[in-house]
PDB file of N, CA and C in Angstrom:
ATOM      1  N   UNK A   1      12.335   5.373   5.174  1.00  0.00           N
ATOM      2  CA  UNK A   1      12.405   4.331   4.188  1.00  0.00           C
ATOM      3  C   UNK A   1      12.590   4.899   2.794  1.00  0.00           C
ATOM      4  N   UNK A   2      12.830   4.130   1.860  1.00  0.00           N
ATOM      5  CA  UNK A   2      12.858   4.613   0.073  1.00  0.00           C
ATOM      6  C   UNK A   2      11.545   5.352  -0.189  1.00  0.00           C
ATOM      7  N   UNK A   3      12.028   5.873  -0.980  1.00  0.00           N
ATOM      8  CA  UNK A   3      10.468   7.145  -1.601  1.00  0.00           C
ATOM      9  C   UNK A   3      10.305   5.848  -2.531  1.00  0.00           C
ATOM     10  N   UNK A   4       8.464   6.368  -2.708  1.00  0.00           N
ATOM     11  CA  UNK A   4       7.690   5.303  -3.188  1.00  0.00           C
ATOM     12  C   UNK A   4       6.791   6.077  -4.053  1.00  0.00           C
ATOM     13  N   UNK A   5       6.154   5.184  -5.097  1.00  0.00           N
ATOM     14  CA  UNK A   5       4.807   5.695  -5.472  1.00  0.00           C
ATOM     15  C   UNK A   5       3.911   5.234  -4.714  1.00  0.00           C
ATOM     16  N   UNK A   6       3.057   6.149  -4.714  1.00  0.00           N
ATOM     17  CA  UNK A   6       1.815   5.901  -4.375  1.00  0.00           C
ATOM     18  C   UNK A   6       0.128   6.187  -5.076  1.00  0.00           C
ATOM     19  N   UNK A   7      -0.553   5.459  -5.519  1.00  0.00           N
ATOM     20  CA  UNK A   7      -1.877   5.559  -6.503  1.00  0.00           C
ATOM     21  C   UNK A   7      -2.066   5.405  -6.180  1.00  0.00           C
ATOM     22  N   UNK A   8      -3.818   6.516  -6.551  1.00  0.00           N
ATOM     23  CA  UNK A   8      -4.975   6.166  -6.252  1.00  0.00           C
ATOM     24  C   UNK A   8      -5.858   6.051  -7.205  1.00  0.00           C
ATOM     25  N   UNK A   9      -7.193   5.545  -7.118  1.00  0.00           N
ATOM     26  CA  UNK A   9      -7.968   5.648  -8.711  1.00  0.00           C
ATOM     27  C   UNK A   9      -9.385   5.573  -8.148  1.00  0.00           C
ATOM     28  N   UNK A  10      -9.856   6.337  -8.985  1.00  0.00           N
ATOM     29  CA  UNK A  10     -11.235   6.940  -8.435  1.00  0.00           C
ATOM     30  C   UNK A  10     -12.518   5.795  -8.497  1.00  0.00           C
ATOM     31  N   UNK A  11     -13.148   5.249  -7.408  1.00  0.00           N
ATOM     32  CA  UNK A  11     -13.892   4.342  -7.663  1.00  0.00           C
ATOM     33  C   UNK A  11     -14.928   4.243  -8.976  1.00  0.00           C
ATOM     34  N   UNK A  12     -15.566   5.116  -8.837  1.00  0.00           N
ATOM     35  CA  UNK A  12     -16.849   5.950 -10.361  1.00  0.00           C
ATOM     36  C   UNK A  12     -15.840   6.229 -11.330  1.00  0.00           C
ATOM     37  N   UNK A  13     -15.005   7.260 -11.246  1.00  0.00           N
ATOM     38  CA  UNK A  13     -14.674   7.860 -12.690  1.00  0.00           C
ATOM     39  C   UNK A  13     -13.621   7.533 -12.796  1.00  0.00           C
ATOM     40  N   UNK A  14     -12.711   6.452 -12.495  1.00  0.00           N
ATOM     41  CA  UNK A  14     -11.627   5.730 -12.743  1.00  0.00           C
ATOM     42  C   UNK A  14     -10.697   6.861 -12.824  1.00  0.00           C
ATOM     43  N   UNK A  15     -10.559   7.958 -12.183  1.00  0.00           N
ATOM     44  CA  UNK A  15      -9.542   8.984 -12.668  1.00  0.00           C
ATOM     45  C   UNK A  15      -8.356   8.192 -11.574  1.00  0.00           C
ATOM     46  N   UNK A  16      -7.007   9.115 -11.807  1.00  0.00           N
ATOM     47  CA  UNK A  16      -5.970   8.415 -11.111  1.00  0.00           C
ATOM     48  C   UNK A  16      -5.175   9.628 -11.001  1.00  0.00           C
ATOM     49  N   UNK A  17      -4.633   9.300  -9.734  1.00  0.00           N
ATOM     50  CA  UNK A  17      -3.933  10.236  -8.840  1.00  0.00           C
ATOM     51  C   UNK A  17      -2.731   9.707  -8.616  1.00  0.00           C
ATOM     52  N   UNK A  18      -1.556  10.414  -8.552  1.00  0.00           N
ATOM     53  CA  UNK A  18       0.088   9.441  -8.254  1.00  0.00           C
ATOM     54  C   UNK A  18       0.680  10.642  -7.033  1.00  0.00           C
ATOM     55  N   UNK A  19       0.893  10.349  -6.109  1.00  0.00           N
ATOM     56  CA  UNK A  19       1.510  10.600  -5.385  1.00  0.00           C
ATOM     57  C   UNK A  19       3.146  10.384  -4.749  1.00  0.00           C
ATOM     58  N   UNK A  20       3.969  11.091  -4.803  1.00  0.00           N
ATOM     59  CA  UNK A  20       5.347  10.443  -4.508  1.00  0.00           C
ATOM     60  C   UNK A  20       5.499  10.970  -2.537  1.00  0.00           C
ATOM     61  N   UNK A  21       6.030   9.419  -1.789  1.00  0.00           N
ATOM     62  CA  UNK A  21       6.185   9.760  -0.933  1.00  0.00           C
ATOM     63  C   UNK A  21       7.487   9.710  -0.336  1.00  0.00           C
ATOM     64  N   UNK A  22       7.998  10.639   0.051  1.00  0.00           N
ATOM     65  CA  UNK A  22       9.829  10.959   0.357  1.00  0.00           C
ATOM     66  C   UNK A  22      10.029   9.986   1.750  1.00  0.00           C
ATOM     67  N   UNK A  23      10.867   9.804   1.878  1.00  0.00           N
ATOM     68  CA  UNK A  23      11.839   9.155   2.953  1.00  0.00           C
ATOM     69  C   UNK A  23      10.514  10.278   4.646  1.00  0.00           C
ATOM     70  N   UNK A  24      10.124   9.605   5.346  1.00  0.00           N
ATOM     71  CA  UNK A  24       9.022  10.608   6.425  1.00  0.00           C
ATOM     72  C   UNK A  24       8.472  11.031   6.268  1.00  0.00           C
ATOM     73  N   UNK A  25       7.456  10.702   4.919  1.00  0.00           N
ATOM     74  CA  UNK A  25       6.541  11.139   4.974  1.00  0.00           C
ATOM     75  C   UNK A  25       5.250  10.584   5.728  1.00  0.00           C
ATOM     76  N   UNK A  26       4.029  11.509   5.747  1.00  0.00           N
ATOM     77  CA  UNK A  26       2.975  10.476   6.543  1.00  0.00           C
ATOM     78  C   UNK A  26       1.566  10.649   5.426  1.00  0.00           C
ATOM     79  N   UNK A  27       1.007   9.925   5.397  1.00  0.00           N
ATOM     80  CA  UNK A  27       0.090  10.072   4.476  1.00  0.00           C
ATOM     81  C   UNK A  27      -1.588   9.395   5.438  1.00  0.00           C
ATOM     82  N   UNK A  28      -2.308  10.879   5.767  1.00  0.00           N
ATOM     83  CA  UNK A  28      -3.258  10.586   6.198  1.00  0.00           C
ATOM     84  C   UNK A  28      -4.899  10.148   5.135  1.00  0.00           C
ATOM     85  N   UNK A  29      -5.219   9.102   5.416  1.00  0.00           N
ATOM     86  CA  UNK A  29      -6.504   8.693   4.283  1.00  0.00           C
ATOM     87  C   UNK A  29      -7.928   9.013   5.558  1.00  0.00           C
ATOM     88  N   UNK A  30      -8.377   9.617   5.038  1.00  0.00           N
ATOM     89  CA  UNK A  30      -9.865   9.738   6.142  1.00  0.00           C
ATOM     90  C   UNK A  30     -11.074   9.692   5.377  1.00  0.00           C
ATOM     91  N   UNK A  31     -12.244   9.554   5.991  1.00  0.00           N
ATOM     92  CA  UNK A  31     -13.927   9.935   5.470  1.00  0.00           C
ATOM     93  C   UNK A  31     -13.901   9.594   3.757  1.00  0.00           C
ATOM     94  N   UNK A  32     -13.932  10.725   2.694  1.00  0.00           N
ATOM     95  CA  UNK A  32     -14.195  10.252   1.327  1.00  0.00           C
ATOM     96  C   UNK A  32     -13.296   9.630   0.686  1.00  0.00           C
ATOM     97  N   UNK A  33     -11.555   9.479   1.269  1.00  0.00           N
ATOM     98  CA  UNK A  33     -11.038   8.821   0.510  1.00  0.00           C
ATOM     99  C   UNK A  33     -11.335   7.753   0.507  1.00  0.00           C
ATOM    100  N   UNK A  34     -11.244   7.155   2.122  1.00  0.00           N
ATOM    101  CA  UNK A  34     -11.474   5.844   1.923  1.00  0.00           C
ATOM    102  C   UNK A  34     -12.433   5.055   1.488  1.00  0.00           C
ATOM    103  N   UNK A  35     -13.580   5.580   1.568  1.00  0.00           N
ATOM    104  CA  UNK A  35     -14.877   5.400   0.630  1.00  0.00           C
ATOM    105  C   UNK A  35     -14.860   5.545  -1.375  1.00  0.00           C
ATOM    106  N   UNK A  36     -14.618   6.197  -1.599  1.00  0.00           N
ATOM    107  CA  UNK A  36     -13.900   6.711  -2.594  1.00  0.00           C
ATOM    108  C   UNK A  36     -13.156   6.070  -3.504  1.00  0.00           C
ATOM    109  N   UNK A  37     -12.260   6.312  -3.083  1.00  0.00           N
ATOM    110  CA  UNK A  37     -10.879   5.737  -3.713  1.00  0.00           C
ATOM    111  C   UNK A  37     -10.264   4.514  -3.585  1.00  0.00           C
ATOM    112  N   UNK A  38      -9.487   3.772  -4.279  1.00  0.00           N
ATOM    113  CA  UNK A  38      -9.164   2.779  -4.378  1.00  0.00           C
ATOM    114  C   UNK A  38      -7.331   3.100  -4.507  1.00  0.00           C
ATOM    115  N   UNK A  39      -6.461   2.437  -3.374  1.00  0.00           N
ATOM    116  CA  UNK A  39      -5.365   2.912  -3.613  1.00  0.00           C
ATOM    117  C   UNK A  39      -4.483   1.906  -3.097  1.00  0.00           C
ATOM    118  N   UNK A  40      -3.034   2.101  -3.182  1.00  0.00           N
ATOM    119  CA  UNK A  40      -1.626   0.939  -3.147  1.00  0.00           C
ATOM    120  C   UNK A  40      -0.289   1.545  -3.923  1.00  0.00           C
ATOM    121  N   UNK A  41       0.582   0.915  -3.070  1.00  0.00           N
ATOM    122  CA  UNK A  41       1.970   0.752  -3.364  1.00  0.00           C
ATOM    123  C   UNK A  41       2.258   0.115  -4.695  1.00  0.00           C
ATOM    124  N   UNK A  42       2.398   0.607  -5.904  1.00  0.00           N
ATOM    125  CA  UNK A  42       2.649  -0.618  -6.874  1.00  0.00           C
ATOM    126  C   UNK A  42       4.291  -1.378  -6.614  1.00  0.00           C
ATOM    127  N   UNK A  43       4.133  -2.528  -7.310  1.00  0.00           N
ATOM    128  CA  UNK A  43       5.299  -2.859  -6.844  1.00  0.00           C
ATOM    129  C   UNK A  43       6.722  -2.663  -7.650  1.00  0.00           C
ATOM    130  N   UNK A  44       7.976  -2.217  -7.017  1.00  0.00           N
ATOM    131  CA  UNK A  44       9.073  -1.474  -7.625  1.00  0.00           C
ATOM    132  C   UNK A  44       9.889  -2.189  -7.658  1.00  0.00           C
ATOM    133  N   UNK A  45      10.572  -3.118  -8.526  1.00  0.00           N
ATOM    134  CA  UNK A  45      11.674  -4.048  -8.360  1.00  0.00           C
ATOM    135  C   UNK A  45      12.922  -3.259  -8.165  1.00  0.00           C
ATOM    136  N   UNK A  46      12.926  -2.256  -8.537  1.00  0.00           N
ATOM    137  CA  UNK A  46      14.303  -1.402  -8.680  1.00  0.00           C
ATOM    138  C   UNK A  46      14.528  -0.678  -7.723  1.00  0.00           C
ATOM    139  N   UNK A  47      13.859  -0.947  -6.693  1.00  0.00           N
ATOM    140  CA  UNK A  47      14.026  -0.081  -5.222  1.00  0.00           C
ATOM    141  C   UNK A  47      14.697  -1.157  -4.326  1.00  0.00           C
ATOM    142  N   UNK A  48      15.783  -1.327  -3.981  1.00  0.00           N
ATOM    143  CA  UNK A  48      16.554  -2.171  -3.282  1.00  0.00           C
ATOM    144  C   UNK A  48      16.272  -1.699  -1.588  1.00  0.00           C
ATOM    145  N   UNK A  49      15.902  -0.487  -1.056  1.00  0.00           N
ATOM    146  CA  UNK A  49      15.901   0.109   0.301  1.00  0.00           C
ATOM    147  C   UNK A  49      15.086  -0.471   0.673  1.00  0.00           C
ATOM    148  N   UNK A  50      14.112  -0.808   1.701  1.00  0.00           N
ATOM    149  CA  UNK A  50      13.107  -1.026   2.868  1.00  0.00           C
ATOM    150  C   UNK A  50      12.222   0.488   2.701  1.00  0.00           C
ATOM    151  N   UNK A  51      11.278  -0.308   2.780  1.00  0.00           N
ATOM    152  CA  UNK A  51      10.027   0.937   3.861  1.00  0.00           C
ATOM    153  C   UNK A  51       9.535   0.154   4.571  1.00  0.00           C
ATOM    154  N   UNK A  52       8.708   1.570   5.546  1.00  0.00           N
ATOM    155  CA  UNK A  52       7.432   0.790   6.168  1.00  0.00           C
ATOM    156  C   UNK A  52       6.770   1.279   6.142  1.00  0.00           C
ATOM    157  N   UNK A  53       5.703   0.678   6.299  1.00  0.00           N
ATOM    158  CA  UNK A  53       4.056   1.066   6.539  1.00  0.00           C
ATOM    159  C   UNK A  53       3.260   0.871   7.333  1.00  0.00           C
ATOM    160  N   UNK A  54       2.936   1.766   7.994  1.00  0.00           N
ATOM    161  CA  UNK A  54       1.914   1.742   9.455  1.00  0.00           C
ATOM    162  C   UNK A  54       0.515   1.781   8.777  1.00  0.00           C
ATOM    163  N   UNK A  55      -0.501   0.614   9.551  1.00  0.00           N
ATOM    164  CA  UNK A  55      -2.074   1.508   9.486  1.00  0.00           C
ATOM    165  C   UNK A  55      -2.195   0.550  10.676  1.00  0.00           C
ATOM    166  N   UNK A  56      -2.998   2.285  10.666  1.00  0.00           N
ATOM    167  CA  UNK A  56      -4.065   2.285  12.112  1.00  0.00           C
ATOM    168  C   UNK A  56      -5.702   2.399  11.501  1.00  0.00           C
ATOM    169  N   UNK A  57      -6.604   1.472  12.199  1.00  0.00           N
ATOM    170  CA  UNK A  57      -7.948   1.721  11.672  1.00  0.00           C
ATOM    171  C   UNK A  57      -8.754   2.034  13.058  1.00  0.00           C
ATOM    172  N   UNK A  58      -9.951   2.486  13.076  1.00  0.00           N
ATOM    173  CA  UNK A  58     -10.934   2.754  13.763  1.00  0.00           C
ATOM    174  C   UNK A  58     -11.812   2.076  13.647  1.00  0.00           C
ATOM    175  N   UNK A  59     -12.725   0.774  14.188  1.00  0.00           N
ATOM    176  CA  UNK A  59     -13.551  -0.039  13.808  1.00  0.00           C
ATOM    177  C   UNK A  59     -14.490   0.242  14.388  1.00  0.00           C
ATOM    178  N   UNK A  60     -15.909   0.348  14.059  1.00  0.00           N
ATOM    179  CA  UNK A  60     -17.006   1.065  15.002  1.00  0.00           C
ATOM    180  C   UNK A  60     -17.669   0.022  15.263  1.00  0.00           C
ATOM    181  N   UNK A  61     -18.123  -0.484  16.523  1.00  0.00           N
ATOM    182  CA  UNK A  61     -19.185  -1.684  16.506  1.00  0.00           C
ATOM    183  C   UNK A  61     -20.680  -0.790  17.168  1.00  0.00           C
ATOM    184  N   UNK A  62     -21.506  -1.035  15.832  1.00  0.00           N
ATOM    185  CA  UNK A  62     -22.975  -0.855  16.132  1.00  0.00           C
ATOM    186  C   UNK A  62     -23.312  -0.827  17.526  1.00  0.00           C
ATOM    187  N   UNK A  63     -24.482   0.335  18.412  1.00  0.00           N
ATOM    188  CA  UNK A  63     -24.354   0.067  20.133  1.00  0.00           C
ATOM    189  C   UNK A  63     -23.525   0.132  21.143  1.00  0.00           C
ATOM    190  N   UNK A  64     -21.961   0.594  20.597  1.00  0.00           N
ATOM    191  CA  UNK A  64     -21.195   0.691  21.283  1.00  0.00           C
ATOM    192  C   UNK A  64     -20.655   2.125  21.370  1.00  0.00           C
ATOM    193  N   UNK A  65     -19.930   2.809  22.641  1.00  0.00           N
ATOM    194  CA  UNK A  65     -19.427   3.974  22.389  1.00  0.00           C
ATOM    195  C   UNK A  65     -17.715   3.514  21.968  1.00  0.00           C
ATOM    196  N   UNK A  66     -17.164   4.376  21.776  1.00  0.00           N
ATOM    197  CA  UNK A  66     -15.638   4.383  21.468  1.00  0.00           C
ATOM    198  C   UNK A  66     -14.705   3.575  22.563  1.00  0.00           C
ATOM    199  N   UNK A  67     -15.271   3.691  23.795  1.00  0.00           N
ATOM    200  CA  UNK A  67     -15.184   3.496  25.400  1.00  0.00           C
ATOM    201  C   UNK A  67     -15.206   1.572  25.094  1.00  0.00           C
ATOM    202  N   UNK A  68     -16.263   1.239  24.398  1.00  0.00           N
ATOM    203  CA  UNK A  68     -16.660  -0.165  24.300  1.00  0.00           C
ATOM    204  C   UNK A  68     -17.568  -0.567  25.360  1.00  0.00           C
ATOM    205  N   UNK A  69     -17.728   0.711  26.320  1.00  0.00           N
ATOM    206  CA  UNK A  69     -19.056   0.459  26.825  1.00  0.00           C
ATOM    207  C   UNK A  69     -20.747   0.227  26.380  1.00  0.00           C
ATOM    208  N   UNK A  70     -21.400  -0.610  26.651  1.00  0.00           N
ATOM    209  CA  UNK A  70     -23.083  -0.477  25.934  1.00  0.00           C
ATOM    210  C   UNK A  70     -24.025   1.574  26.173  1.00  0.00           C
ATOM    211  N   UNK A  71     -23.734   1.343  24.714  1.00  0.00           N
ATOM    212  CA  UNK A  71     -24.962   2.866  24.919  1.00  0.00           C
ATOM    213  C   UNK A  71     -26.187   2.462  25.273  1.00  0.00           C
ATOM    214  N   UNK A  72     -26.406   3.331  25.964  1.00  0.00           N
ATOM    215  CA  UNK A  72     -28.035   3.451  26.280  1.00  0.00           C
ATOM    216  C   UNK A  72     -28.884   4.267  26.202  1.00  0.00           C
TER     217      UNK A  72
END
């Protein structure tokens, strides 16, 4: 897809991070970012191409293993 910006901004110290992502890139967020940081695509009127964007999440339910079987 079109290279994009990508920001982030620090939840506490409002600092800000810009990231450019090229045509395949993959951009993994884990553990402190996502806690952390606060981030998004701003929006680019002047980008006429398509992207896309995949997310995948991991949702944990309390008592359960990964399996979705009951722990015991």
């Amino acid at each position: 897809g079109a290279e994009r910006r990508f920001l982030f901004k620090h939840k506490r110290t409002g600092e800000k991070v810009e990231l450019l992502l090229e045509h395949g890139s993959l951009l993994l967020m884990k553990d402190v970012t996502q806690s952390h940081w606060l981030h998004h695509l701003p929006i680019a009127k002047r980008i006429r191409q398509p992207h896309i964007s995949l997310t995948f999440r991991t949702i944990a339910d309390a008592g359960k293993t990964p399996a979705g079987h009951s722990a015991k």
